[in-house]
Each structure stands twice: as C-alpha cells, then as structure tokens.
N, C-alpha and C. Protein backbone atom coordinates (compact mmCIF):
# COMPACT_ATOMS: atom_id res chain seq x y z
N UNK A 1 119.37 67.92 7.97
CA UNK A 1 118.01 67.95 8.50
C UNK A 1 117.66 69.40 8.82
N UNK A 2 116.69 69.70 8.61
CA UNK A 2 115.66 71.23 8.69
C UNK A 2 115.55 70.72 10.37
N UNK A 3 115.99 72.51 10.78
CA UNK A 3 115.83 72.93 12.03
C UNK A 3 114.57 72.65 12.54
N UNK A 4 113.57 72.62 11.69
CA UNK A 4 111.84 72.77 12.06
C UNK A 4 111.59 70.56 12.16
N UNK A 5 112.34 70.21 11.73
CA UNK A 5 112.34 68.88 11.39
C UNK A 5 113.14 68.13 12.82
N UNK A 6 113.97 69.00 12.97
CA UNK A 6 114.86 68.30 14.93
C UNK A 6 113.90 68.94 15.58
N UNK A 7 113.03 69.69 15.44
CA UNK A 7 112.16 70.04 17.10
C UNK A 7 111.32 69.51 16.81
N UNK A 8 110.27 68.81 15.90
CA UNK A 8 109.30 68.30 15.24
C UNK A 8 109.70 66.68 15.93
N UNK A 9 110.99 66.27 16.13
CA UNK A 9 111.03 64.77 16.07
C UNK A 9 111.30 65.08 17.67
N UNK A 10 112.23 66.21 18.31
CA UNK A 10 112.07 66.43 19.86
C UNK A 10 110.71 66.43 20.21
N UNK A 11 109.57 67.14 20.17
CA UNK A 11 108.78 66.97 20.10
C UNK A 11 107.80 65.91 20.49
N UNK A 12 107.97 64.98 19.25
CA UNK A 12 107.33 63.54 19.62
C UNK A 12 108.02 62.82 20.31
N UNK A 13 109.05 62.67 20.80
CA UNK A 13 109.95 61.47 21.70
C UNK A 13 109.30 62.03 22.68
N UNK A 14 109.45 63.38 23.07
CA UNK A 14 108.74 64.07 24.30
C UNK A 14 107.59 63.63 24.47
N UNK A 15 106.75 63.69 23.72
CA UNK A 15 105.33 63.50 23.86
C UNK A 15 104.90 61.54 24.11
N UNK A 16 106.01 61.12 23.51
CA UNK A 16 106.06 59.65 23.68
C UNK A 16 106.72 59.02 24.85
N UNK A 17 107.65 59.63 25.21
CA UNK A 17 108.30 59.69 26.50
C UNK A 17 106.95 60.07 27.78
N UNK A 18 106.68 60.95 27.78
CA UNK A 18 105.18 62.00 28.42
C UNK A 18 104.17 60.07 28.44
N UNK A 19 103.98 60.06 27.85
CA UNK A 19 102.65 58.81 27.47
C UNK A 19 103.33 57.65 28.31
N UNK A 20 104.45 57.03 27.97
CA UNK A 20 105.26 56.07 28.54
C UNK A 20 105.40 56.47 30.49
N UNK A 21 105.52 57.35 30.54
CA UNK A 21 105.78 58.11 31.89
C UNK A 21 104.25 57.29 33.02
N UNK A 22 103.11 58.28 31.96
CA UNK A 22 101.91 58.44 32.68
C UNK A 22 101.47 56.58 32.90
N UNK A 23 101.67 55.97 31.83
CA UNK A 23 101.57 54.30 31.86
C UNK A 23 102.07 54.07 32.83
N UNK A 24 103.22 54.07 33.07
CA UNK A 24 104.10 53.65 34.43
C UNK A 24 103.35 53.78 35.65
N UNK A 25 103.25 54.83 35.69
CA UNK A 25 102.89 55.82 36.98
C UNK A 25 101.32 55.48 37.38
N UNK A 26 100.73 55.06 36.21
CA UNK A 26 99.65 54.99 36.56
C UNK A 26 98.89 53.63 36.36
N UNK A 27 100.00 52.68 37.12
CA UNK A 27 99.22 51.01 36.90
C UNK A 27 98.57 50.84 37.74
N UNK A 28 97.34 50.38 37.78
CA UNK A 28 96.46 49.43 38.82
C UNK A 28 96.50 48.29 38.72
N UNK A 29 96.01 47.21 39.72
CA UNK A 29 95.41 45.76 39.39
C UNK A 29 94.19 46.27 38.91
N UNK A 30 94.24 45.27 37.42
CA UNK A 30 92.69 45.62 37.06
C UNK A 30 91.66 45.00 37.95
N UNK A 31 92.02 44.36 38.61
CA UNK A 31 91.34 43.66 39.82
C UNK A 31 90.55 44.59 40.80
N UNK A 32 91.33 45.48 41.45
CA UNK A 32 91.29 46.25 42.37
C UNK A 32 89.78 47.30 41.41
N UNK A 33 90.56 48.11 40.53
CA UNK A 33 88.98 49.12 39.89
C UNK A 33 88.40 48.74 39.42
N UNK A 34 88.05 47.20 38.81
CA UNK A 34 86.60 46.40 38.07
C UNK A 34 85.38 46.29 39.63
N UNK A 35 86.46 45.88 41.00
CA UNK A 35 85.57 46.06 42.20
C UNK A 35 85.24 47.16 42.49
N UNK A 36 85.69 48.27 42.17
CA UNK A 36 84.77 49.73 42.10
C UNK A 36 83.67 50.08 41.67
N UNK A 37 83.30 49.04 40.04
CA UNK A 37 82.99 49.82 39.13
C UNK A 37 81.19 49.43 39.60
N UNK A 38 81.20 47.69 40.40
CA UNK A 38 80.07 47.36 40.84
C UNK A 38 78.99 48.42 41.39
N UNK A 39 79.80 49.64 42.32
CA UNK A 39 78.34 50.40 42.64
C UNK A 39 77.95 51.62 42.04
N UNK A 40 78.72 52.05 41.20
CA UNK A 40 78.38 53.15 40.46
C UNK A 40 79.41 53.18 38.98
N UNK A 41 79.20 52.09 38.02
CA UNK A 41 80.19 52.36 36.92
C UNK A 41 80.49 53.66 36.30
N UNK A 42 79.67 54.59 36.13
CA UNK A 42 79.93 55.73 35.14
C UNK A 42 81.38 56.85 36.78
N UNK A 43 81.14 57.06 37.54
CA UNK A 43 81.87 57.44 38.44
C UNK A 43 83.27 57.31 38.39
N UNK A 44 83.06 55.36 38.47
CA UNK A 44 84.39 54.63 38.47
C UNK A 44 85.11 54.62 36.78
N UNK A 45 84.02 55.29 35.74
CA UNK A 45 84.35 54.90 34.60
C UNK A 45 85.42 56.57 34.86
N UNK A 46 84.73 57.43 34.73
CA UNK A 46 85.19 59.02 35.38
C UNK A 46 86.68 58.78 35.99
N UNK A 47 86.67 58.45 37.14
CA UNK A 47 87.93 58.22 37.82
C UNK A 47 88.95 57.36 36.59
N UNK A 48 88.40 56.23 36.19
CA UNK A 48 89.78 55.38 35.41
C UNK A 48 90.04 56.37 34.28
N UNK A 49 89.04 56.78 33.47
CA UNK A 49 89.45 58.30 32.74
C UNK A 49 90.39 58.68 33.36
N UNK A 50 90.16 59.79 34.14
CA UNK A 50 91.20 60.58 34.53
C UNK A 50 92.41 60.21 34.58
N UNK A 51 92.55 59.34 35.42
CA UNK A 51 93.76 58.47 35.71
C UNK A 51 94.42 57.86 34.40
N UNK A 52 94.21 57.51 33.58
CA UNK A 52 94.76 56.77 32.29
C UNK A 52 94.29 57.38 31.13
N UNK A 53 93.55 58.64 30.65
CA UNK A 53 93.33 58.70 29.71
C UNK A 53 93.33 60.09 29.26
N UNK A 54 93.02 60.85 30.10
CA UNK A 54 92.61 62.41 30.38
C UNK A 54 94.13 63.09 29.44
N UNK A 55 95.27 62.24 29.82
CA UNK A 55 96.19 63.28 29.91
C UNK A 55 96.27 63.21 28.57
N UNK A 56 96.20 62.46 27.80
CA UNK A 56 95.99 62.78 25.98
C UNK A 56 94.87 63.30 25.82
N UNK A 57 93.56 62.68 25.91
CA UNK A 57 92.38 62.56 25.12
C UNK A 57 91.22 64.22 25.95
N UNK A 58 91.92 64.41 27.17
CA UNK A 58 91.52 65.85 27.67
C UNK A 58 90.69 65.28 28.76
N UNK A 59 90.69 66.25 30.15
CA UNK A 59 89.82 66.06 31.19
C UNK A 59 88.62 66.10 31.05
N UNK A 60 87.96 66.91 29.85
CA UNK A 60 86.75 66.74 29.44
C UNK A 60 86.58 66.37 28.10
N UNK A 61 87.55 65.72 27.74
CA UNK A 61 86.77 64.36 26.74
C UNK A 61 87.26 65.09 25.63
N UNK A 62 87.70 66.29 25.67
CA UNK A 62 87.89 67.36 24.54
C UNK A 62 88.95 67.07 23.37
N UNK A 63 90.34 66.21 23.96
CA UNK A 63 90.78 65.79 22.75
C UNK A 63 91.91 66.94 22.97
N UNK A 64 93.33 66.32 21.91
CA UNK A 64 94.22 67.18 21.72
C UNK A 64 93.62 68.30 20.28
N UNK A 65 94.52 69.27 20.31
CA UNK A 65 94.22 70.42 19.55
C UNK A 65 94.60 70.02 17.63
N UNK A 66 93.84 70.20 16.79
CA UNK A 66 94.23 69.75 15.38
C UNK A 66 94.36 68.10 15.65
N UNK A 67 93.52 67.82 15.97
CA UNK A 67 93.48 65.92 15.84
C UNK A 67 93.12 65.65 14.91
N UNK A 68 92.46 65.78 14.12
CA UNK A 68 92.50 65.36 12.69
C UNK A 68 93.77 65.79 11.76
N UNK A 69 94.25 66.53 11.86
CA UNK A 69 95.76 67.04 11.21
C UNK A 69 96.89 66.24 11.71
N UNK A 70 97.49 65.64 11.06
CA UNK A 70 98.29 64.48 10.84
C UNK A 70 100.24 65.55 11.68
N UNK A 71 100.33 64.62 12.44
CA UNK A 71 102.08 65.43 12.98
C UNK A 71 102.78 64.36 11.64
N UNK A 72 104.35 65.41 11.51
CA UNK A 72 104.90 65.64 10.55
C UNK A 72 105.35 63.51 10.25
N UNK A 73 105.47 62.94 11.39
CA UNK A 73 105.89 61.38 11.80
C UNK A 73 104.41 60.40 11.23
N UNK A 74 103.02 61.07 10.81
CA UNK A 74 102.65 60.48 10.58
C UNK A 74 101.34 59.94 11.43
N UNK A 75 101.86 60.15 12.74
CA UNK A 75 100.91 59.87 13.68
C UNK A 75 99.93 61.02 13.57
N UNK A 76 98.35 61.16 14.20
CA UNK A 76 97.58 62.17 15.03
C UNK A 76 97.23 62.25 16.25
N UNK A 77 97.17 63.67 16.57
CA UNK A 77 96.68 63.80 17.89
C UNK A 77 95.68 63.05 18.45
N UNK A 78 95.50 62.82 19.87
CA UNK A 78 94.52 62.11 20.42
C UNK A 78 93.50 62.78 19.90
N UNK A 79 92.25 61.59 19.68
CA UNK A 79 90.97 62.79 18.97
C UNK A 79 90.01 62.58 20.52
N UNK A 80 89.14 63.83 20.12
CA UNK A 80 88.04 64.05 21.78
C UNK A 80 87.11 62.53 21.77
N UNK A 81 86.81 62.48 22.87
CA UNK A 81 85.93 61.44 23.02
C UNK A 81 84.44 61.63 23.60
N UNK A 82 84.13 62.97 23.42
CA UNK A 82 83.18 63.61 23.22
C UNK A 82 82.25 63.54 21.80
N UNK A 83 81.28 64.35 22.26
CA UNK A 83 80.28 63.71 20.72
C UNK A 83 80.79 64.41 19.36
N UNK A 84 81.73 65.25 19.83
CA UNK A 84 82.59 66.18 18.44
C UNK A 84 83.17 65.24 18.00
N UNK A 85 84.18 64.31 18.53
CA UNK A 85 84.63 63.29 18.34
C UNK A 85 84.10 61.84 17.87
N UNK A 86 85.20 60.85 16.66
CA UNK A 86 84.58 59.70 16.03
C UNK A 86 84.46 58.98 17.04
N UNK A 87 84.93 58.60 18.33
CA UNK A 87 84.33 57.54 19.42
C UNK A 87 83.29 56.99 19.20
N UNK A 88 82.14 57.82 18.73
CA UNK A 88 80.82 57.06 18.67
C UNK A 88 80.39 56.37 17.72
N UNK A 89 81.41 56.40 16.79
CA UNK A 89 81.34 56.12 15.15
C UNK A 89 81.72 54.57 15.57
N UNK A 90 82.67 54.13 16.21
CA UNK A 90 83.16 52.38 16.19
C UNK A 90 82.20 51.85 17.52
N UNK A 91 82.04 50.54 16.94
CA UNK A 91 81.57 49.54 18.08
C UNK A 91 82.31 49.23 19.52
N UNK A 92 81.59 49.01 20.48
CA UNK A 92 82.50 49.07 21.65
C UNK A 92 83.49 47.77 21.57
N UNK A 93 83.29 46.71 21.05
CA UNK A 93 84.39 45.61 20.43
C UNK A 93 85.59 46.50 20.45
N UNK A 94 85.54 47.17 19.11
CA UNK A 94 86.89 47.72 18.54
C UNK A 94 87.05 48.78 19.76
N UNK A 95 86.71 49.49 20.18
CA UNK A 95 87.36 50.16 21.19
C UNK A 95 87.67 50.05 22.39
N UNK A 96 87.39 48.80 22.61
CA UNK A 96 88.16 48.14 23.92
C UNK A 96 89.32 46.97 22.88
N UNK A 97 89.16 46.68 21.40
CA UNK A 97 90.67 46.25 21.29
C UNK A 97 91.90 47.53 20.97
N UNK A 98 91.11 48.27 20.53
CA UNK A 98 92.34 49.46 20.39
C UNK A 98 92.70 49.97 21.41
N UNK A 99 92.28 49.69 22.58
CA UNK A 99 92.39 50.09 23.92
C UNK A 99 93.33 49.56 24.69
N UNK A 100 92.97 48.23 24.53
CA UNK A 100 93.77 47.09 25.06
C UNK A 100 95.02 46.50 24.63
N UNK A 101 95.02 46.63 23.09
CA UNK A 101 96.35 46.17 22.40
C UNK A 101 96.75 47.08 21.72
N UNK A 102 96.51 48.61 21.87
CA UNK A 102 97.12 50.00 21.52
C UNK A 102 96.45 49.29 19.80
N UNK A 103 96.35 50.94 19.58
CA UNK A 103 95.97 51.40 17.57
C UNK A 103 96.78 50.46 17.02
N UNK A 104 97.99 50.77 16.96
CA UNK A 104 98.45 50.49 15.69
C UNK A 104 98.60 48.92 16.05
N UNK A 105 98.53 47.88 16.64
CA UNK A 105 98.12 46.62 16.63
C UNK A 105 96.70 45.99 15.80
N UNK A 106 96.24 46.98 16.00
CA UNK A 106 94.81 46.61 15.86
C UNK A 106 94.32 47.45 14.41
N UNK A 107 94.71 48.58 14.29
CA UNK A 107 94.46 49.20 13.09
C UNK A 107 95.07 48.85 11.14
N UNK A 108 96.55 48.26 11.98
CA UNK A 108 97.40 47.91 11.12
C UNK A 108 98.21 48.91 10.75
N UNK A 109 97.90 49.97 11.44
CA UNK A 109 99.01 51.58 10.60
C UNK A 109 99.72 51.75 11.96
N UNK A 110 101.05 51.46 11.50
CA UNK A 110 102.07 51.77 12.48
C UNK A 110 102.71 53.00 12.77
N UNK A 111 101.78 53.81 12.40
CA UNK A 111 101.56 55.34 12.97
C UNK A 111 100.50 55.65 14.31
N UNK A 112 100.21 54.51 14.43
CA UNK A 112 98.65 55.09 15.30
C UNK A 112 99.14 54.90 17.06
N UNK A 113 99.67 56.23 17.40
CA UNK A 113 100.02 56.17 18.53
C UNK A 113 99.18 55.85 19.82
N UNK A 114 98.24 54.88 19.48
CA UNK A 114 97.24 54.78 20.88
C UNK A 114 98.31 53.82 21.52
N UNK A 115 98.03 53.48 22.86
CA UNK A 115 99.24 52.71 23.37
C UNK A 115 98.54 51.54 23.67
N UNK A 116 98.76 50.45 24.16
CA UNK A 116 98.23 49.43 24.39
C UNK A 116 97.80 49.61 26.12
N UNK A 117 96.99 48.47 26.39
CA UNK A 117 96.76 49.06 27.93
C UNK A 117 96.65 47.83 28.62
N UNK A 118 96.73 46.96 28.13
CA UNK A 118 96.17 45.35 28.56
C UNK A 118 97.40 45.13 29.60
N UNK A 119 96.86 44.81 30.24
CA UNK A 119 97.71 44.57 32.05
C UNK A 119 97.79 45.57 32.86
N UNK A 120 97.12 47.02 32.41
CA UNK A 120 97.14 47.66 33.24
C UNK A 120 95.44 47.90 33.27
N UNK A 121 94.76 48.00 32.53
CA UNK A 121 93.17 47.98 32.70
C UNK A 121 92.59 46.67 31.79
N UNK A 122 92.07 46.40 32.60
CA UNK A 122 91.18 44.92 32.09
C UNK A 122 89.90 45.35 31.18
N UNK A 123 89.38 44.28 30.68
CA UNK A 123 88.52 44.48 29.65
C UNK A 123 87.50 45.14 30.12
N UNK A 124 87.14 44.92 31.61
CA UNK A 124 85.79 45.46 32.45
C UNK A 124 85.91 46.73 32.57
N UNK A 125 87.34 47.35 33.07
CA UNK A 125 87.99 48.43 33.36
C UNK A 125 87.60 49.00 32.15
N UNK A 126 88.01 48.77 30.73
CA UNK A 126 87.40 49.46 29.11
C UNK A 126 85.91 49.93 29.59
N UNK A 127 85.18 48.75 29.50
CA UNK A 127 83.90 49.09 29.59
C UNK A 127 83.37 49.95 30.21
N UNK A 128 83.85 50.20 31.44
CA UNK A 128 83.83 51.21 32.70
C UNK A 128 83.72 52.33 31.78
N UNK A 129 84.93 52.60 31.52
CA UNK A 129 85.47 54.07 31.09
C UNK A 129 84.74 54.46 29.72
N UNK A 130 83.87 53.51 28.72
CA UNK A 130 83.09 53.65 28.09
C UNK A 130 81.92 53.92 28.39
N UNK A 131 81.54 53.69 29.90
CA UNK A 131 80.09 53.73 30.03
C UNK A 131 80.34 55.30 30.63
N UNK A 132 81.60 55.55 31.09
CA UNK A 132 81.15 57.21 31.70
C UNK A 132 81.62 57.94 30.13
N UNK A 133 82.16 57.53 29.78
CA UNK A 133 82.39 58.52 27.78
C UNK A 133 80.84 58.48 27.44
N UNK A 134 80.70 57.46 27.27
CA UNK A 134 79.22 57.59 26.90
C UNK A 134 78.14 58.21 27.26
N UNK A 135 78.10 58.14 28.98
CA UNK A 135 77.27 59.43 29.84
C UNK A 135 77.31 60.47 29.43
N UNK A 136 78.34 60.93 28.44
CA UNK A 136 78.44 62.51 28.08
C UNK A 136 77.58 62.93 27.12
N UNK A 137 77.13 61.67 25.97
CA UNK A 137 76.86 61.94 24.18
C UNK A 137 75.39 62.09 24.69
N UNK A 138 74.77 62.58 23.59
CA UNK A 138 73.49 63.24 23.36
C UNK A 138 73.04 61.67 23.52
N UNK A 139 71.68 61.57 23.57
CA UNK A 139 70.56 60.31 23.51
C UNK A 139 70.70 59.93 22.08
N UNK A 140 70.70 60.68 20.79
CA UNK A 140 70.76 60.07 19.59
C UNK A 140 71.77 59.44 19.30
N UNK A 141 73.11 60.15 19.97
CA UNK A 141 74.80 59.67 19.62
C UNK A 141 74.84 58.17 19.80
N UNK A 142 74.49 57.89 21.42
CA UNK A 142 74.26 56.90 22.13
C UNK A 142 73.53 55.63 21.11
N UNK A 143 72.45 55.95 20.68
CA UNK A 143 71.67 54.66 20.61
C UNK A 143 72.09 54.42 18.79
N UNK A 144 72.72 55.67 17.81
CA UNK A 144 73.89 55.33 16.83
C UNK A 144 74.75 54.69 16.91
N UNK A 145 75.51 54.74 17.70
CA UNK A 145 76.69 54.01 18.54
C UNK A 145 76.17 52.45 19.06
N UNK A 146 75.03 52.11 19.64
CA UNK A 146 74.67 51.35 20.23
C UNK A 146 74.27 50.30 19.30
N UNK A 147 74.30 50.38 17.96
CA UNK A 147 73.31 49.71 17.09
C UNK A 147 74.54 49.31 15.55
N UNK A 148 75.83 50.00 16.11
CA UNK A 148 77.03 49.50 15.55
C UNK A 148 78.18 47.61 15.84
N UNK A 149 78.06 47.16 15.28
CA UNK A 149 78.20 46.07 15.65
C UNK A 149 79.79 45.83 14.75
C-alpha cells in the first residue's frame, strides 16, 4: 500500500470516528427541541444546526472544502447548505429522508457518508433546521426549491 493511501484511509476513520463522536455527544429527545421550535422555528432551527450539523456542513452553512471532489474511498465532502450549495435543488421529502435514515440508505450509493439521524432528531426537528437553512437563500432560491416536489 502507497504511503499517501495509509494516511488517506487514517484520515477517513478519523473523520468517521469525528462524526460518530459528535452523534453521541450530541443526542436530544426529539421531544424536548420540537417544544422549542413552537415560538420561533428558524432560531430553534439555528440552534439544532449548530448542535448536529455545523460540524460537517460549516457554522455558516458553508460546507466542507472541495465537496464536489470525490475523497480517494469514494465518499464527498459535506456540501454547503447555503445557496452555493445543491440543498435547494431536492424537495424537503428527500431531505428530511436523507437526514433521517443517513445518504447512503436512501441514495442507494454506499459511499454517501451522510449519517442517519432518526432517534436523535425527529422529523419536526428536520423541518426546523430546514426552515432556518432556508432563512439564508435568496427569495428566488426559496420559492425554486418550494415548487420541487
């Protein structure tokens, strides 16, 4: 095995290890933040961001670096969830199931490192965190997105 090929696979265990970590660490009852989300969702959507999503996808929505460029395993970087980013391209359906039962369940490519999330954020909890992603996109992004089914 190529030297560039053992830090390449250190690397991703790390980075998969890193993801597995933040899951742990960061369970709620989805019970507990769907009753948040009643008086101000985009806030509470903000906060469940941070908390569960930020640490791949970026504190400001920005996305890991070369996300469209494929790592050597096959997988890609988290992409932004900003309007640079395809987020706005899928229906909110599919992105609360890729959310919920991780990518590669749902995509069928068992490369797609999204993780699953179901028991730690509920379907309302998705929505949440979609409605503050969404607070970010331009008015046109929005009502593109909105008209995807």
């Amino acid at each position: 095995m190529k030297p560039i090929h053992f830090v390449m696979i250190i690397i991703v265990v790390f980075m998969i290890a890193l993801i597995g970590l933040n899951v742990m660490a960061n369970r709620t009852t989805p019970t507990a933040s769907t009753e948040l989300a009643s008086s101000n969702p985009v806030a509470t959507g903000k906060a469940l961001y941070a908390r569960h999503c930020a640490v791949c996808h970026g504190i400001n929505l920005e996305g890991q670096a070369n996300w469209q460029t494929a790592l050597p395993n096959g997988s890609y970087p988290a992409p932004p969830h900003d309007a640079s980013g395809h987020t706005w391209h899928h229906a909110d359906e599919y992105l609360i199931a890729v959310t919920l039962y991780g990518g590669a369940a749902v995509t069928g490519t068992p490369t797609n490192a999204m993780p699953a999330y179901q028991g730690i954020l509920s379907e309302a909890d998705v929505r949440t965190i979609l409605a503050y992603i969404k607070s970010t996109w331009p008015e046109e992004i929005r009502a593109q997105q909105a008209e995807l089914k």
